[in-house]
C-alpha atoms as a PDB file:
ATOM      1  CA  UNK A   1      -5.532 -33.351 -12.663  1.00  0.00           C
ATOM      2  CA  UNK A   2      -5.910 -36.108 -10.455  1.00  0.00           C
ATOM      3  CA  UNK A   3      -8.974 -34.723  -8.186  1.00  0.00           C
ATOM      4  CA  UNK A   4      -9.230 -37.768  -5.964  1.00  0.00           C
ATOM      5  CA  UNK A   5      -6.128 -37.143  -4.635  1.00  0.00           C
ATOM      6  CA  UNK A   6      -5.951 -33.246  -4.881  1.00  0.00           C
ATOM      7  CA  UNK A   7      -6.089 -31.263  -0.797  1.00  0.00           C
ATOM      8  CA  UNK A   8      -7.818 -28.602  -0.998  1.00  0.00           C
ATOM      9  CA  UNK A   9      -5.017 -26.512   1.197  1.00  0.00           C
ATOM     10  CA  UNK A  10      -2.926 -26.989  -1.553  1.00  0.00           C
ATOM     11  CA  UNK A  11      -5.384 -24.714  -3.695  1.00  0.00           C
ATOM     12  CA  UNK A  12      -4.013 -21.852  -1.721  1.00  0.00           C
ATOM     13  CA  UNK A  13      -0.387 -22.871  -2.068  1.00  0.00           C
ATOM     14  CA  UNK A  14      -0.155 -23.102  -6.217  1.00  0.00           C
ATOM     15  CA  UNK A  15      -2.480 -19.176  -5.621  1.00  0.00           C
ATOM     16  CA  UNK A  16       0.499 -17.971  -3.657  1.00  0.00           C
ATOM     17  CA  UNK A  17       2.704 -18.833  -6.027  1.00  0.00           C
ATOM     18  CA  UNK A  18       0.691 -17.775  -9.031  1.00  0.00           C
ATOM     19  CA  UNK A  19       0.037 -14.395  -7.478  1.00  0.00           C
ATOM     20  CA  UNK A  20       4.131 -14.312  -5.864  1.00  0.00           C
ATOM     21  CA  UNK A  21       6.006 -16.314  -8.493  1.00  0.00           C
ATOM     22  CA  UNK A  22       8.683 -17.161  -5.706  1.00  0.00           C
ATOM     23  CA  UNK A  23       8.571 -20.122  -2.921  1.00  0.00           C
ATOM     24  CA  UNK A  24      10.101 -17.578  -1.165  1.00  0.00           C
ATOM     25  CA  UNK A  25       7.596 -14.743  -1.317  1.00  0.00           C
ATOM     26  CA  UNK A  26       4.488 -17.486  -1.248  1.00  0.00           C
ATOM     27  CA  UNK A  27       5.738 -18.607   2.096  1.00  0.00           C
ATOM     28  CA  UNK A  28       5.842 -15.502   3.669  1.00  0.00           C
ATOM     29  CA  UNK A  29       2.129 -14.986   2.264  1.00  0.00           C
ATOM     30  CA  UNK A  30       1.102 -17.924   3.768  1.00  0.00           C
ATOM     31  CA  UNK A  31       3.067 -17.886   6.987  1.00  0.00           C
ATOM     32  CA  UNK A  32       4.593 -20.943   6.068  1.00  0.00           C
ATOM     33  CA  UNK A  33       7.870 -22.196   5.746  1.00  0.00           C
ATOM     34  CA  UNK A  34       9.875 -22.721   2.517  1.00  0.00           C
ATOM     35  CA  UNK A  35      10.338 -25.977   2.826  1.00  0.00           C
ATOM     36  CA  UNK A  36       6.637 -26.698   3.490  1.00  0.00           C
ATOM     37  CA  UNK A  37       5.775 -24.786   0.607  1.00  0.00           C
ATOM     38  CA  UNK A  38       8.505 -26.763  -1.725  1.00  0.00           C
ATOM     39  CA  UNK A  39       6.752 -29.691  -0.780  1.00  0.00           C
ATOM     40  CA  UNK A  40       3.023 -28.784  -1.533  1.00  0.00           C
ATOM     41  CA  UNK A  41       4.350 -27.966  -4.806  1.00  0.00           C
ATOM     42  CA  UNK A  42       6.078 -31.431  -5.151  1.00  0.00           C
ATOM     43  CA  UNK A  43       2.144 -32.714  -4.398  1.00  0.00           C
ATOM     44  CA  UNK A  44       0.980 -30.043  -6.635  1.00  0.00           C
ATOM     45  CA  UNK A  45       2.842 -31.530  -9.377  1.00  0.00           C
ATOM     46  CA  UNK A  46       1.928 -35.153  -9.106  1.00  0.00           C
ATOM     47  CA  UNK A  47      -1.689 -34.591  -8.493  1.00  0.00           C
ATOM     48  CA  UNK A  48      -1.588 -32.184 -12.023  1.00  0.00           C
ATOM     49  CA  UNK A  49       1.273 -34.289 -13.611  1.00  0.00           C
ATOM     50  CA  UNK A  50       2.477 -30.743 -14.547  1.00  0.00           C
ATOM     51  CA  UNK A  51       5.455 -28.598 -13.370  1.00  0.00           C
ATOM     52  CA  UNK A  52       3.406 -25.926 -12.845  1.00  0.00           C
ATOM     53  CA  UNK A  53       5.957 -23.376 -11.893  1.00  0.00           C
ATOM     54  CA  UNK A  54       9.585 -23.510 -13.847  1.00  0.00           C
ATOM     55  CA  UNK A  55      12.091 -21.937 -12.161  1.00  0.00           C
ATOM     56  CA  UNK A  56      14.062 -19.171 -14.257  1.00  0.00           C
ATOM     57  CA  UNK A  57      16.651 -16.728 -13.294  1.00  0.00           C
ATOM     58  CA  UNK A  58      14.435 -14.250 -12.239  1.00  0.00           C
ATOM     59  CA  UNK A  59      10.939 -15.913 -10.786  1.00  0.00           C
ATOM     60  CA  UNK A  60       8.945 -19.256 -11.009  1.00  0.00           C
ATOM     61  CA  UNK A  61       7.523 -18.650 -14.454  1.00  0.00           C
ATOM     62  CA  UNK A  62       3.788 -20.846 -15.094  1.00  0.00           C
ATOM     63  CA  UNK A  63       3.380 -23.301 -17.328  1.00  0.00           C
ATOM     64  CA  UNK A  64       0.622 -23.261 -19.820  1.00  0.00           C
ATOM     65  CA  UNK A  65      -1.315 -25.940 -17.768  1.00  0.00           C
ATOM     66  CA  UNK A  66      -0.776 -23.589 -14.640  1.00  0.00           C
ATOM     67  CA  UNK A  67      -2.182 -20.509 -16.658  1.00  0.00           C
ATOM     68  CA  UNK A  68      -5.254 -22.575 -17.633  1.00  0.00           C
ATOM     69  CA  UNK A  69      -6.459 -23.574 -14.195  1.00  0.00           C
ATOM     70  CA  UNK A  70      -5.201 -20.365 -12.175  1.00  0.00           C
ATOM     71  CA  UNK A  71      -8.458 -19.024 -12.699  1.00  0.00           C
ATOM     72  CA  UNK A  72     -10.928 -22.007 -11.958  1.00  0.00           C
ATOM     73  CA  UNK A  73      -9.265 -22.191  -9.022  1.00  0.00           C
ATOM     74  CA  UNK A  74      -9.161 -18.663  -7.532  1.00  0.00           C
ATOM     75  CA  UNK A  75     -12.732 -18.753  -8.352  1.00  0.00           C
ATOM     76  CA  UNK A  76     -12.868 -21.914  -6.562  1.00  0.00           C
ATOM     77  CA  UNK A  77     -11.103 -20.764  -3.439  1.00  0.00           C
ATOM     78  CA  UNK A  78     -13.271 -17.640  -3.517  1.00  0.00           C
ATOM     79  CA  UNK A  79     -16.760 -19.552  -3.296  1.00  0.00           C
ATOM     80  CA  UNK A  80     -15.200 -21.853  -1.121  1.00  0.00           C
ATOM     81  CA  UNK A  81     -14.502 -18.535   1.118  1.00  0.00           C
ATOM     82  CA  UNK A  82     -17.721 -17.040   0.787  1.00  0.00           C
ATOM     83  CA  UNK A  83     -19.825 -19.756   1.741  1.00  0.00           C
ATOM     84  CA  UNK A  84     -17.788 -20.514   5.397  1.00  0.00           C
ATOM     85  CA  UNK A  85     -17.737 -17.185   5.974  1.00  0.00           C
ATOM     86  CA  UNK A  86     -21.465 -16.406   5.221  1.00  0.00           C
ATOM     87  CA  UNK A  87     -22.626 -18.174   8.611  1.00  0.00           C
ATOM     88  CA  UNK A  88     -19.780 -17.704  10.370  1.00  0.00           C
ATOM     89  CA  UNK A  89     -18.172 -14.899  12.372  1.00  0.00           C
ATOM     90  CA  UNK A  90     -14.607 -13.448  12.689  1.00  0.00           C
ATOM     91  CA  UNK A  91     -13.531 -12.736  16.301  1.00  0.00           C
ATOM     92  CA  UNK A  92     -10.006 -10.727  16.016  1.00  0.00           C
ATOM     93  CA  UNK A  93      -9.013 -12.348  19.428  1.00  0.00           C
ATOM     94  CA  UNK A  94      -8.418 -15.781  18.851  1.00  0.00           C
ATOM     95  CA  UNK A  95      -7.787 -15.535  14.584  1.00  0.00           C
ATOM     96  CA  UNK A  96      -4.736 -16.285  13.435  1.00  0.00           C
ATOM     97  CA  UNK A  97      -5.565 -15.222   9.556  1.00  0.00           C
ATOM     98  CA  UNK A  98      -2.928 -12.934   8.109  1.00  0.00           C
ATOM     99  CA  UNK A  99      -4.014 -10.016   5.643  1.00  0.00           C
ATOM    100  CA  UNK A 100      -2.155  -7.595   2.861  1.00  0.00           C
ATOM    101  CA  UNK A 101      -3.508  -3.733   3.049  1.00  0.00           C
ATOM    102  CA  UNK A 102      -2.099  -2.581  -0.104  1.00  0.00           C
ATOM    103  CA  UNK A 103      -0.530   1.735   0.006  1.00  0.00           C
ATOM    104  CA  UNK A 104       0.510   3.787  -1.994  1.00  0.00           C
ATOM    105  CA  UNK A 105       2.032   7.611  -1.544  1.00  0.00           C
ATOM    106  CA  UNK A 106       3.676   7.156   1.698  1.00  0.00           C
ATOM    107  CA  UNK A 107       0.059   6.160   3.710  1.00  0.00           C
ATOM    108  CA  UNK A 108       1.547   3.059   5.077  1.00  0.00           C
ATOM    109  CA  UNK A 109       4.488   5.489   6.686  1.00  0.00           C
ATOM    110  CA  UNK A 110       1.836   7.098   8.552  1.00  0.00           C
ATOM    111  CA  UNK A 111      -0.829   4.813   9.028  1.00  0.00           C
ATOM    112  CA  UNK A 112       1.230   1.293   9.246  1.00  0.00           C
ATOM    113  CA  UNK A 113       2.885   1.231  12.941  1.00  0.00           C
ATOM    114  CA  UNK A 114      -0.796   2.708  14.202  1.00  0.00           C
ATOM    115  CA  UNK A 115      -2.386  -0.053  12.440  1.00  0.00           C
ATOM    116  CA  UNK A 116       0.428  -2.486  13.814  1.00  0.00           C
ATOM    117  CA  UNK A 117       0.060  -1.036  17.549  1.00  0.00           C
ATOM    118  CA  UNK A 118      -3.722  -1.373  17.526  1.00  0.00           C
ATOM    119  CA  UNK A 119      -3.615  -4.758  16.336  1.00  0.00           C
ATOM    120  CA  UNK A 120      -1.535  -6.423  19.287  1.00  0.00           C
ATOM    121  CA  UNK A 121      -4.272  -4.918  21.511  1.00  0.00           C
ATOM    122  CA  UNK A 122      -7.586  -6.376  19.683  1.00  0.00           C
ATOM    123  CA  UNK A 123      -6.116  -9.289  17.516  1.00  0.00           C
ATOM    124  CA  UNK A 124      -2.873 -10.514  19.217  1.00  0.00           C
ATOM    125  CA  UNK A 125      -2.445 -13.375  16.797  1.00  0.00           C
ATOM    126  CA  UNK A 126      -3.457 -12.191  13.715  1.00  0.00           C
ATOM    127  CA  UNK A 127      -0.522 -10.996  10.831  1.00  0.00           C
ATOM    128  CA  UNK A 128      -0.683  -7.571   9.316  1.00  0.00           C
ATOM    129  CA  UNK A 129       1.898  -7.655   5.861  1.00  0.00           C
ATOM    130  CA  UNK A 130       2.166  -3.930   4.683  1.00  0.00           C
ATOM    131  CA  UNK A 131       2.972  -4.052   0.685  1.00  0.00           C
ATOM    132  CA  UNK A 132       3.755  -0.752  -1.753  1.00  0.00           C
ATOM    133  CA  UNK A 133       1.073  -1.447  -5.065  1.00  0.00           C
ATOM    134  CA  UNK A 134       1.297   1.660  -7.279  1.00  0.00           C
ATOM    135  CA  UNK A 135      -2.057   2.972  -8.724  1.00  0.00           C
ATOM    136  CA  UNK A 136      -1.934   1.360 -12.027  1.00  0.00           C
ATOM    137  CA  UNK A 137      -1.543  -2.469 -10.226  1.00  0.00           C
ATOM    138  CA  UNK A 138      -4.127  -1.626  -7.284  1.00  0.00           C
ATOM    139  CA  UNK A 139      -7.256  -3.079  -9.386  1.00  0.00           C
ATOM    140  CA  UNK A 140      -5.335  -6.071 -10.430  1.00  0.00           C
ATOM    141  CA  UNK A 141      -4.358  -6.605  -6.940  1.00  0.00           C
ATOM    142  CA  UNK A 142      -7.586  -6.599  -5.387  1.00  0.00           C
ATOM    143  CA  UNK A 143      -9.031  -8.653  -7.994  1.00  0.00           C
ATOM    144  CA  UNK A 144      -6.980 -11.282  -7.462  1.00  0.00           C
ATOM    145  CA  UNK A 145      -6.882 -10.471  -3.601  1.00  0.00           C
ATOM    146  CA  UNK A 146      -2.830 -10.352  -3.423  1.00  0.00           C
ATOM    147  CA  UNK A 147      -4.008  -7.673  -0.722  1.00  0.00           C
ATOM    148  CA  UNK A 148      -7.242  -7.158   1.418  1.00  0.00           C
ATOM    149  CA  UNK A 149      -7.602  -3.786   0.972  1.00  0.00           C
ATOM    150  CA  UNK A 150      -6.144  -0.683  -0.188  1.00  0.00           C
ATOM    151  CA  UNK A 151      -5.344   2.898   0.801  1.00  0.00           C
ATOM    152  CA  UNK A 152      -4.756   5.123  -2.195  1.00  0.00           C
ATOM    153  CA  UNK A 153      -4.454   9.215  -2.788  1.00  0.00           C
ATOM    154  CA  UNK A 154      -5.321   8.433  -6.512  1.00  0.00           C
ATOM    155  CA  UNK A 155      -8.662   9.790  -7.920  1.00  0.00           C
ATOM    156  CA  UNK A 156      -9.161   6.704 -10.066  1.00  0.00           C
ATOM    157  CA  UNK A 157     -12.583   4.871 -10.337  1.00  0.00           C
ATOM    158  CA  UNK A 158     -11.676   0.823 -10.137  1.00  0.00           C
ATOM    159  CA  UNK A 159     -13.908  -1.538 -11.233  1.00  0.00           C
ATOM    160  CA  UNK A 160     -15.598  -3.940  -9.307  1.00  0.00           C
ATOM    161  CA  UNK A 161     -14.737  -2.115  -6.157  1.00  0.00           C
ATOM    162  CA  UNK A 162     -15.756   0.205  -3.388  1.00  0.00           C
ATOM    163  CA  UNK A 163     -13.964   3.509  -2.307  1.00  0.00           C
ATOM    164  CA  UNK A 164     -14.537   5.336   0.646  1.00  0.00           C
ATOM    165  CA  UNK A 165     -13.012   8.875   1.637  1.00  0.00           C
ATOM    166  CA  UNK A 166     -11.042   8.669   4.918  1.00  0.00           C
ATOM    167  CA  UNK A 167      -9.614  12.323   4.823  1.00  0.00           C
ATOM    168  CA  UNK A 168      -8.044  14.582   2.905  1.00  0.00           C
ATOM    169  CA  UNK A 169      -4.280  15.976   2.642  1.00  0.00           C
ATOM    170  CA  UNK A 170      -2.355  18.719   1.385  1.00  0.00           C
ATOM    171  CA  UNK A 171       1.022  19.101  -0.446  1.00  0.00           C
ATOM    172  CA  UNK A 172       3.869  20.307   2.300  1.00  0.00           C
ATOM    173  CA  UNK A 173       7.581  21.245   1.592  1.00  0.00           C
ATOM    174  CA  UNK A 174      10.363  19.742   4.046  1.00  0.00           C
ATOM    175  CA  UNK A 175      13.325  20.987   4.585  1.00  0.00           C
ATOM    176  CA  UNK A 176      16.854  20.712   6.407  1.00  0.00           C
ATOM    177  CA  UNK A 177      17.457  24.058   8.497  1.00  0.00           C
ATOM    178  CA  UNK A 178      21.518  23.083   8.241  1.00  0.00           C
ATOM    179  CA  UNK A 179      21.354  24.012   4.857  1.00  0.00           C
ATOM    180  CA  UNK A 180      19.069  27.442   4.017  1.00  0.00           C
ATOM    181  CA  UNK A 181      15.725  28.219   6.000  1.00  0.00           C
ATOM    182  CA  UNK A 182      12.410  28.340   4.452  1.00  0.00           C
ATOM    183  CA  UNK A 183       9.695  30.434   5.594  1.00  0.00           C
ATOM    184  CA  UNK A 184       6.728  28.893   6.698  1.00  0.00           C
ATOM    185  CA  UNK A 185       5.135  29.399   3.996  1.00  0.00           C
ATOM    186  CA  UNK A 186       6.813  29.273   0.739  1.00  0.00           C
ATOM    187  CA  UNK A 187       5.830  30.889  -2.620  1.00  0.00           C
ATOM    188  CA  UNK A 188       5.736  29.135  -5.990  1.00  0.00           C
ATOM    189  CA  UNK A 189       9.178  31.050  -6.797  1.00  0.00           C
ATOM    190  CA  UNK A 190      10.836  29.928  -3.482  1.00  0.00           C
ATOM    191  CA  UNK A 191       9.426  26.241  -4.158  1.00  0.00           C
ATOM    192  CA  UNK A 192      11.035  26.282  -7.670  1.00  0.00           C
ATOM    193  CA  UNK A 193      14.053  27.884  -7.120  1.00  0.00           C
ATOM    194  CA  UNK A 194      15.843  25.246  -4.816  1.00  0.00           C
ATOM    195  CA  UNK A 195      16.654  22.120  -6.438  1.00  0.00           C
ATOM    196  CA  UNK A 196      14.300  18.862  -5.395  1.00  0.00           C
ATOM    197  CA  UNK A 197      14.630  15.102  -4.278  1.00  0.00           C
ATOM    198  CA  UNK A 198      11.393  12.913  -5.713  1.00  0.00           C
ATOM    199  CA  UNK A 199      10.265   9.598  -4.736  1.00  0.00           C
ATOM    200  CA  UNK A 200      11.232   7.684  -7.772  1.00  0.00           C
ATOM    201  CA  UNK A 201       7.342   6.700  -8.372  1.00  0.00           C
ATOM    202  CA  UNK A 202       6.634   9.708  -8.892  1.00  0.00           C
ATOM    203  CA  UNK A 203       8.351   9.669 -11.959  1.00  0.00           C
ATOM    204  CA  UNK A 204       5.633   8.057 -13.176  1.00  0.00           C
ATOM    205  CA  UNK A 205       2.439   9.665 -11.315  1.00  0.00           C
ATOM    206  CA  UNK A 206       2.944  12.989 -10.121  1.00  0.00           C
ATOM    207  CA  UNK A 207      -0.093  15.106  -9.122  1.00  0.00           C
ATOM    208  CA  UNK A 208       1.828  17.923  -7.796  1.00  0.00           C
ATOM    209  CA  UNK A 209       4.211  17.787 -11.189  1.00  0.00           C
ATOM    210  CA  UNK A 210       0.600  17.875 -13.264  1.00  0.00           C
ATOM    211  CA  UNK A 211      -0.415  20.923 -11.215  1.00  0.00           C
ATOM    212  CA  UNK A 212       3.090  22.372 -11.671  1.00  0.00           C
ATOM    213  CA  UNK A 213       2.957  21.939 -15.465  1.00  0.00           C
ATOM    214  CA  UNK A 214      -0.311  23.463 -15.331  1.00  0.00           C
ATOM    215  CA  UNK A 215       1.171  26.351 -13.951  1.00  0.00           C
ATOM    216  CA  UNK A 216       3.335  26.562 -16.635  1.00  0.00           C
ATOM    217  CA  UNK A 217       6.630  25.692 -14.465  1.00  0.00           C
ATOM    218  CA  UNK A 218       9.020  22.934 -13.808  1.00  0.00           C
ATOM    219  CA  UNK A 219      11.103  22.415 -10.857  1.00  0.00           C
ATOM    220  CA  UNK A 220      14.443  20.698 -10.341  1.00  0.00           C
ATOM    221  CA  UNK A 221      14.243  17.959  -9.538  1.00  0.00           C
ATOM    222  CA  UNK A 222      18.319  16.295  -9.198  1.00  0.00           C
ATOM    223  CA  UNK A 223      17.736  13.097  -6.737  1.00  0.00           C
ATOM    224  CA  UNK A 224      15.574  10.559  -6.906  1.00  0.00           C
ATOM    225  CA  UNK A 225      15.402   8.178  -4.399  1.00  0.00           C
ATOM    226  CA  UNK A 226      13.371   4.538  -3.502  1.00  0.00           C
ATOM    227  CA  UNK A 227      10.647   6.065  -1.089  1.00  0.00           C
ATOM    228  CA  UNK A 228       9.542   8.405   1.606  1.00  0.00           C
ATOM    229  CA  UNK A 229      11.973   6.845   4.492  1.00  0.00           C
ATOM    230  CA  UNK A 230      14.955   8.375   2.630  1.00  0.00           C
ATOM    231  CA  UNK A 231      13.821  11.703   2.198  1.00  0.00           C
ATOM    232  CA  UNK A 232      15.614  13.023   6.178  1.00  0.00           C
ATOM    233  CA  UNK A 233      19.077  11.355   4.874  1.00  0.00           C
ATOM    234  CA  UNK A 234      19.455  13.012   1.946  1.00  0.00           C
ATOM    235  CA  UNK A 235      17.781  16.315   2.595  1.00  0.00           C
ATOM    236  CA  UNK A 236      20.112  16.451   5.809  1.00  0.00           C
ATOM    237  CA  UNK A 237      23.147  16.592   3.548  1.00  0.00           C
ATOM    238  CA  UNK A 238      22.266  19.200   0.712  1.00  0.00           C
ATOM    239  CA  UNK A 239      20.410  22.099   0.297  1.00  0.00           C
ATOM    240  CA  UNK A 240      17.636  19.974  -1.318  1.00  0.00           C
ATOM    241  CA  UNK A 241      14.128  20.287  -0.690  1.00  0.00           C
ATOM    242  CA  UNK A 242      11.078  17.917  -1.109  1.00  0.00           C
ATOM    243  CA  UNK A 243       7.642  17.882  -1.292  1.00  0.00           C
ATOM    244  CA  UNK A 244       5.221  15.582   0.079  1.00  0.00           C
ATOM    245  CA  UNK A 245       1.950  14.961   1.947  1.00  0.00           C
ATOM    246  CA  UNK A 246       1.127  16.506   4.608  1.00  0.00           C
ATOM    247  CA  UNK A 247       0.892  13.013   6.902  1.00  0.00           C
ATOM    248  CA  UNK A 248       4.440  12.742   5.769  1.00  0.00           C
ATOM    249  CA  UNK A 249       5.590  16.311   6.315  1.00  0.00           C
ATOM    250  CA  UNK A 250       4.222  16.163   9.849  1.00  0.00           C
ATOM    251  CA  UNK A 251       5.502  12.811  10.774  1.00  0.00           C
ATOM    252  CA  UNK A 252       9.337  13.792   9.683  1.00  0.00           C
ATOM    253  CA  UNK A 253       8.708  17.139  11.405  1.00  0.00           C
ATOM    254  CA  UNK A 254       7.766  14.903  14.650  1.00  0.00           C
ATOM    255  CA  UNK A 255      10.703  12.386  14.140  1.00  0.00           C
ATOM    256  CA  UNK A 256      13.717  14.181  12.235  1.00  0.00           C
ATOM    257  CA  UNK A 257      15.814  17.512  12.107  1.00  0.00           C
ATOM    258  CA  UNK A 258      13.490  18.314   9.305  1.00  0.00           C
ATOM    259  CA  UNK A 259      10.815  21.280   9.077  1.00  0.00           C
ATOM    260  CA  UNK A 260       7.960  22.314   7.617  1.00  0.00           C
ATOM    261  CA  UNK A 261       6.950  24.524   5.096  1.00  0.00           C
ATOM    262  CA  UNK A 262       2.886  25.200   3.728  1.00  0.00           C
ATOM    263  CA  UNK A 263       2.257  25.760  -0.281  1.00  0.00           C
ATOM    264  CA  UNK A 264       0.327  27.944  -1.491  1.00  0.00           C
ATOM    265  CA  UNK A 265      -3.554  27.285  -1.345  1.00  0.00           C
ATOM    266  CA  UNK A 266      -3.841  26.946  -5.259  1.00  0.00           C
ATOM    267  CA  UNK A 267      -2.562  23.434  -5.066  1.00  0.00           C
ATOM    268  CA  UNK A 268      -5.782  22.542  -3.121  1.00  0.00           C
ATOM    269  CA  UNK A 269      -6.510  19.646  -1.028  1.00  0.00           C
ATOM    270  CA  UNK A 270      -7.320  16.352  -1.871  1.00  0.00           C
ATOM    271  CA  UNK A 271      -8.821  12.742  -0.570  1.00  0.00           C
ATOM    272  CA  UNK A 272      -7.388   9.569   0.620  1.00  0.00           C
ATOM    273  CA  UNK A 273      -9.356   6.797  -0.317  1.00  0.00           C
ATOM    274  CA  UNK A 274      -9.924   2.833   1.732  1.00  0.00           C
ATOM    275  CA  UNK A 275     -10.537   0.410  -1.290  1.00  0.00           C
ATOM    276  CA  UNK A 276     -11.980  -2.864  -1.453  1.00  0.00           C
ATOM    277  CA  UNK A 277     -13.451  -5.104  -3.765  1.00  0.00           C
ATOM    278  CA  UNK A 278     -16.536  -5.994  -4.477  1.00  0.00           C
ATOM    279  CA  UNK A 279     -15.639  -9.617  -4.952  1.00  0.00           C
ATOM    280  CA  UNK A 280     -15.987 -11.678  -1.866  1.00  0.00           C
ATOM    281  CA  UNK A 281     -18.084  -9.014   0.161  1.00  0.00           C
ATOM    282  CA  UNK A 282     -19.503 -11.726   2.759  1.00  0.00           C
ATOM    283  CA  UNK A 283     -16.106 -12.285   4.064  1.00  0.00           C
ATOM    284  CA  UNK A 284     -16.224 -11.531   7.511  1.00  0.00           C
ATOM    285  CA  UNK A 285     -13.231 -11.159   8.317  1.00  0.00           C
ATOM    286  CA  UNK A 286     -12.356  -8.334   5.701  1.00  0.00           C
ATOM    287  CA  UNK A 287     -15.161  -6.357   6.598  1.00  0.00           C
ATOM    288  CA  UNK A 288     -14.121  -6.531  10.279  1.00  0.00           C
ATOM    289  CA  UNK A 289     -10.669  -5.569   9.144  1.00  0.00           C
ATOM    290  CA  UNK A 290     -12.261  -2.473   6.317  1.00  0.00           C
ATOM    291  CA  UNK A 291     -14.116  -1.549   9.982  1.00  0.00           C
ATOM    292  CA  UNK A 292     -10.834  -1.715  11.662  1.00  0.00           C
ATOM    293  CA  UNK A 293      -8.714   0.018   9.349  1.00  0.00           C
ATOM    294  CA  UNK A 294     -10.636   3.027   8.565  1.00  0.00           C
ATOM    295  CA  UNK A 295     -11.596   3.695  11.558  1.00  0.00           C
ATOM    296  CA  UNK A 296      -8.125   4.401  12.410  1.00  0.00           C
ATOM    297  CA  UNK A 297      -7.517   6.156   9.588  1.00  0.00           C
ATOM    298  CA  UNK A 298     -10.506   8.315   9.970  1.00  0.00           C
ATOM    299  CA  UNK A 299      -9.047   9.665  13.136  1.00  0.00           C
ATOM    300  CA  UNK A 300      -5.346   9.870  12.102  1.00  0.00           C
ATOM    301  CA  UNK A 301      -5.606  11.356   9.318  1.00  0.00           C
ATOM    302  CA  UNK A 302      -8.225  14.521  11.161  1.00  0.00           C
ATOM    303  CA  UNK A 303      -5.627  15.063  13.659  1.00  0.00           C
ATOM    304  CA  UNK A 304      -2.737  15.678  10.376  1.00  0.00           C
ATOM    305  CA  UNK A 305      -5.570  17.730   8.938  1.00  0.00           C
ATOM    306  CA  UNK A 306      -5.853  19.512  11.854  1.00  0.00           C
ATOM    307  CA  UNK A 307      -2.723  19.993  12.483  1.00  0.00           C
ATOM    308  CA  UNK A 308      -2.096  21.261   8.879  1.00  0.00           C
ATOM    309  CA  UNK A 309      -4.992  23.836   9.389  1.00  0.00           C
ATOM    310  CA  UNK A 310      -3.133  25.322  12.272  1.00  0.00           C
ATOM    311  CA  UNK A 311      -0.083  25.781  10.744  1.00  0.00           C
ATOM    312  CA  UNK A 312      -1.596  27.587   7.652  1.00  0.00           C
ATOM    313  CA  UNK A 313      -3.911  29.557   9.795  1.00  0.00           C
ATOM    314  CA  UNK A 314      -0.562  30.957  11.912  1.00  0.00           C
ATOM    315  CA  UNK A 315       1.488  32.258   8.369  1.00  0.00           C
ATOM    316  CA  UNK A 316      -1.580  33.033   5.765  1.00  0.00           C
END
């Protein structure tokens, strides 16, 4: 690599493509636009006399040279980071940064336009991206800080980072009253004997399916779909039923035909976690953002819990 003429800025250019593996995708990380981003990595590629990124049919695919100094320099970066930020400040009202919260199990459904609103008030200019990371990539992607932070329902201790509880939720049937009425409070044998749509992740990490096998019983499960925001279409067309988190449950309730219904208290409550990593802890401006997020959370997620208590209070 030819240091003398390498820019710095274009550090953070060959990391959003490392992380992204599309001038696409990298662009939007950066707030940049494609073209700009093409050319850094036209610069990139004199300055390393490498092609760094080959383009293939499905992503920009590194070359060996560009898997040997991804690390140096995200290390690099990282110092770099740390030290400005160590005797500086953040003020949300005149940044312009942009950061990733990283959710999984529907939280960004609930917690994502609150988040959103709050921020034009207190940090007009600064970019919010909202990105799905399942529980087995969440370490990875703090680690290598493709997101800020995380919100997770998973009980899973990640290295090198810090959890905090936020709240807890509950399990919650919902329902389409054009097709069969629940009670408010359903039984094991009414939950299991109406066939179910499942978020297709769940396929692969399930805690109500664990406590169901448990239990000794399966349900039906005949639809899967992508996520949470197709759950009212297709439950408004069949006699399907889902279950979900409470924060969901409520939200549909508030927004869609859909009701309702409690489960029974054996499947328990359980915690939603903020994550962060332990790596770059002097950054100012993720702490001000870990301050800003859970403190929203905190009080969203009591007024779902709230509202969950009432409704199992009125049919118990």
């Amino acid at each position: 690599m030819n240091t003398q003429r390498f820019d710095l800025n274009l550090a953070h250019v060959f990391l959003a493509l490392w992380h992204e593996r599309s001038v696409t995708r990298a662009a939007e990380r950066l707030s940049l636009t494609q073209p700009a981003v093409s050319s850094a990595l036209r610069r990139l590629r004199e300055c390393c006399r490498d092609e760094l990124f080959v383009r293939t049919r499905h992503a920009m695919q590194p070359t060996a040279y560009a898997e040997q100094i991804a690390r140096a320099l995200e290390d690099g970066v990282e110092i770099l980071r740390t030290a400005l930020s160590e005797h500086g400040s953040f003020d949300p009202r005149s940044s312009t940064r942009s950061f990733v919260i990283g959710s999984e199990a529907g939280l960004d459904y609930t917690l994502g336009p609150i988040i959103s609103a709050r921020l034009q008030e207190v940090a007009p200019d600064v970019t919010m991206t909202f990105r799905q990371v399942g529980p087995a990539a969440m370490a990875g992607a703090l680690e290598h800080r493709e997101i800020d932070l995380a919100l997770s329902t998973s009980q899973t201790v990640f290295p090198h980072c810090r959890s905090t509880m936020i709240g807890h939720f509950r399990f919650v049937c919902v329902w389409h009253p054009d097709h069969g009425k629940l009670p408010p409070h359903v039984t094991v044998a009414e939950l299991t004997d109406r066939p179910h749509v499942l978020i297709e992740a769940a396929t692969r990490y399930s805690v109500f399916d664990y406590m169901l096998r448990n239990l000794g019983i399966r349900r039906q499960v005949r639809v899967l779909v992508p996520s949470f925001g197709h759950l009212p279409s297709f439950l408004s067309r069949t006699s399907s039923i889902a279950v979900v988190p409470d924060y969901i449950g409520f939200l549909f309730s508030a927004t869609t035909m859909l009701c309702v219904s409690t489960l029974p208290e054996i499947f328990g409550e359980h915690s939603i976690q903020l994550i962060v990593s332990q790596i770059g802890e002097s950054d100012t401006g993720r702490a001000w953002l870990q301050d800003f997020v859970r403190d929203i959370a905190v009080a969203e997620v009591t007024d779902v819990n709230a509202l969950s208590r009432g409704v199992r209070n009125r049919h118990l």
